[in-house]
Protein backbone atom coordinates (compact mmCIF):
# COMPACT_ATOMS: atom_id res chain seq x y z
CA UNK A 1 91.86 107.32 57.08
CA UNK A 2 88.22 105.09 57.74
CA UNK A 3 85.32 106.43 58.49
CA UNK A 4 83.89 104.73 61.19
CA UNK A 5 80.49 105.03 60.42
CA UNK A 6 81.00 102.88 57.04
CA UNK A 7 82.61 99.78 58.23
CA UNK A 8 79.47 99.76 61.26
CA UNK A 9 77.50 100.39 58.17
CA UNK A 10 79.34 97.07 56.48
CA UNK A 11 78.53 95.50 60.09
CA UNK A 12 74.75 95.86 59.99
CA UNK A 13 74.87 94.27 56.48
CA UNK A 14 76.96 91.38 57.76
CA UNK A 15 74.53 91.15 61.19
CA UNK A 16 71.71 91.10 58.50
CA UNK A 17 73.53 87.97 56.59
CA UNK A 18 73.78 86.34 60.07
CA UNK A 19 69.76 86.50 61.07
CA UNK A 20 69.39 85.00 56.79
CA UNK A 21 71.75 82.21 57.57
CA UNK A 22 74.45 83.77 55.16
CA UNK A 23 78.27 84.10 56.54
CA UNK A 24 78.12 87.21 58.31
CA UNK A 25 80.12 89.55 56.10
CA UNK A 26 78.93 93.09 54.58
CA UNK A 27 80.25 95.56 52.47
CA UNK A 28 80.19 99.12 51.41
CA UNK A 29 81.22 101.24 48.36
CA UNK A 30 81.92 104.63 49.01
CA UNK A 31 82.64 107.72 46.73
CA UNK A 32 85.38 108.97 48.58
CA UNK A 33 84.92 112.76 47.20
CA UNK A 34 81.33 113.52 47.84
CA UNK A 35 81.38 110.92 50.85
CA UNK A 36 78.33 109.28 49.57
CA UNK A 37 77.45 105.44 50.08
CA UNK A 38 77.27 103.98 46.42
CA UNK A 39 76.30 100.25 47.50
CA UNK A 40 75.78 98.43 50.34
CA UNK A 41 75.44 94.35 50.29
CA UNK A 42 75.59 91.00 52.21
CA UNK A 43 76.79 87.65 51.76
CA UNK A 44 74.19 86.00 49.57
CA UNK A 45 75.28 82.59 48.23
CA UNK A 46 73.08 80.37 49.76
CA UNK A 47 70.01 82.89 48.94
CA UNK A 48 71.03 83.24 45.18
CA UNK A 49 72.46 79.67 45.12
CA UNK A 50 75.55 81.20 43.67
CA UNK A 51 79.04 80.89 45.01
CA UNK A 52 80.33 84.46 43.68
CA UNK A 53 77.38 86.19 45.49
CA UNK A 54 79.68 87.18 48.18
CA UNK A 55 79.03 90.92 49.78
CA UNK A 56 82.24 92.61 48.16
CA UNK A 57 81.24 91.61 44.74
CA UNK A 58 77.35 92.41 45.28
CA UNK A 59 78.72 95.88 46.60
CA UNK A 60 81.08 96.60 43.66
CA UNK A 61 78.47 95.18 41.13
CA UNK A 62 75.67 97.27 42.53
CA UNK A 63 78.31 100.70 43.01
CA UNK A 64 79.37 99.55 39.06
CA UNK A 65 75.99 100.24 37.90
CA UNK A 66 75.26 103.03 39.88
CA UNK A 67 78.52 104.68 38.27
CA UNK A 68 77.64 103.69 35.12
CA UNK A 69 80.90 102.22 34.92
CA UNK A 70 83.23 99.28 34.90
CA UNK A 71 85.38 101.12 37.38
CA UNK A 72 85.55 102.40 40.33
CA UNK A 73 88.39 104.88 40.98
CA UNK A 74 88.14 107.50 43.62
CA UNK A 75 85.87 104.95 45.68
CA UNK A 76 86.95 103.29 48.94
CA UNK A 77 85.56 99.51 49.88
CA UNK A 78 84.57 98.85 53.43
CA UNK A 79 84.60 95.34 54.09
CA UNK A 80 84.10 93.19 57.38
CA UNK A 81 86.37 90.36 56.42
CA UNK A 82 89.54 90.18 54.36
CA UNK A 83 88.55 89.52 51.09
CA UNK A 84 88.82 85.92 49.39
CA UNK A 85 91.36 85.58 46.09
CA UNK A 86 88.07 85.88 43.74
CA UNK A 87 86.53 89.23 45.67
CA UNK A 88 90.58 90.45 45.90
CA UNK A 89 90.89 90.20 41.95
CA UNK A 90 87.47 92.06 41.52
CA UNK A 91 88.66 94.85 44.00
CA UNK A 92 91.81 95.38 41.28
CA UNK A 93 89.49 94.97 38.52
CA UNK A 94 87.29 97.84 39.55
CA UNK A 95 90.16 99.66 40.53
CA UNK A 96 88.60 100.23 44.07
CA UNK A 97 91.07 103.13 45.84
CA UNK A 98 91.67 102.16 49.26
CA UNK A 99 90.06 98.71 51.05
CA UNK A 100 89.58 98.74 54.56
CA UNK A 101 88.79 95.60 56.12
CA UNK A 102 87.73 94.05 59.30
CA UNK A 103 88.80 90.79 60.77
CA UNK A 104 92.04 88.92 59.09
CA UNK A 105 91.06 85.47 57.08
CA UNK A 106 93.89 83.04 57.86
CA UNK A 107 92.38 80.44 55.78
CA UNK A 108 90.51 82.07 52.92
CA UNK A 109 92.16 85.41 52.72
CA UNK A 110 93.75 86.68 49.38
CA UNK A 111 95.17 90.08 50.62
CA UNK A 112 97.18 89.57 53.91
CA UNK A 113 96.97 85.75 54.02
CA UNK A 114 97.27 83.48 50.97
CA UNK A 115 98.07 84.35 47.57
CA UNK A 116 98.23 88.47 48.54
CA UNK A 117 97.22 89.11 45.31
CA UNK A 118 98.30 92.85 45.76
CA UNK A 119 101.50 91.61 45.85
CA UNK A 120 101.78 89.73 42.57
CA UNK A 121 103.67 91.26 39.68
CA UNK A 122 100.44 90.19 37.64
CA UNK A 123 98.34 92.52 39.54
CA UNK A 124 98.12 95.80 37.59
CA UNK A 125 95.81 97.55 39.92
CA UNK A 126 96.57 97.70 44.00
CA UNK A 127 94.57 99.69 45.83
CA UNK A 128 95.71 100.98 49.76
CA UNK A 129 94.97 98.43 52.15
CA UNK A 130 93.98 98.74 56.00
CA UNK A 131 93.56 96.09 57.67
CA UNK A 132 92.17 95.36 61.47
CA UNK A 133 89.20 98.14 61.48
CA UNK A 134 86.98 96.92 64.00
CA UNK A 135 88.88 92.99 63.79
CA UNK A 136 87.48 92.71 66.96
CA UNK A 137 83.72 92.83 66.97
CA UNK A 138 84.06 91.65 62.94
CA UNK A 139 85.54 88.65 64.36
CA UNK A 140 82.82 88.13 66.46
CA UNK A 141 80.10 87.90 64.74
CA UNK A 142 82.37 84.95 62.27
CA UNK A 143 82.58 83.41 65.60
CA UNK A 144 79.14 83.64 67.02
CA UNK A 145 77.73 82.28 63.73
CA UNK A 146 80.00 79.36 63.28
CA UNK A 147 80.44 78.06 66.56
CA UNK A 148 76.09 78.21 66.58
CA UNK A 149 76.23 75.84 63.30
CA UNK A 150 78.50 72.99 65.57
């Protein structure tokens, strides 16, 4: 089941995004058999001007090349936020394991909310999903952040 310490881990990158301005979301790659942290990352599209440059594809980008490797089997992504259709394809692409992720994403979410891409019959990878870890204070920072941009 999660680790606690790597979705607080994912937390302190998405606090980080917060004090830059970014959406406060974080992620981390972890090899699940030697229990090591491959990648950790932010939200970074308004500091690389680049709308993909969200924290689960930073993560799996930066685990990718510490692999060596397109893909990403055996690893586990900790994530504060569901993950958007584009970061939910990239998480089947890399063949991530299991995805654990923090608060739910009504509006933007590709897993549990929107397309579930999981769910497709086009999806040929689909890793476990748990949903809710730490929903609560993952939530919170979304909410602190937006409601200070109003």
């Amino acid at each position: 089941m999660a680790e606690p310490g790597f979705m607080e881990r994912a937390l302190g990158q998405a606090r980080a995004a917060a004090a830059r301005g970014e959406v406060p979301v974080g992620a981390v790659v972890v090899d699940r058999a030697s229990g090591r942290v491959l990648a950790a990352a932010a939200n970074a599209t308004e500091a690389e001007a680049d709308p993909t440059a969200h924290a689960e594809i930073r993560a799996i980008r930066a685990a990718a090349r510490a692999r060596a490797s397109p893909r990403l089997a055996g690893c586990d992504l900790y994530v504060t936020l569901e993950p958007c259709p584009m970061c939910a394809q990239a998480i089947s692409f890399a063949r991530i394991s299991r995805l654990y992720f923090g608060a739910p994403d009504p509006k933007g979410g590709g897993v549990e909310h929107g397309p579930r891409l999981f769910a497709q019959p086009t999806c040929h990878h689909r890793p476990e999903v748990y949903g809710g870890i730490d929903a609560d204070r993952a939530g919170d920072l979304l909410k602190e952040f937006f409601s200070a941009r109003r």
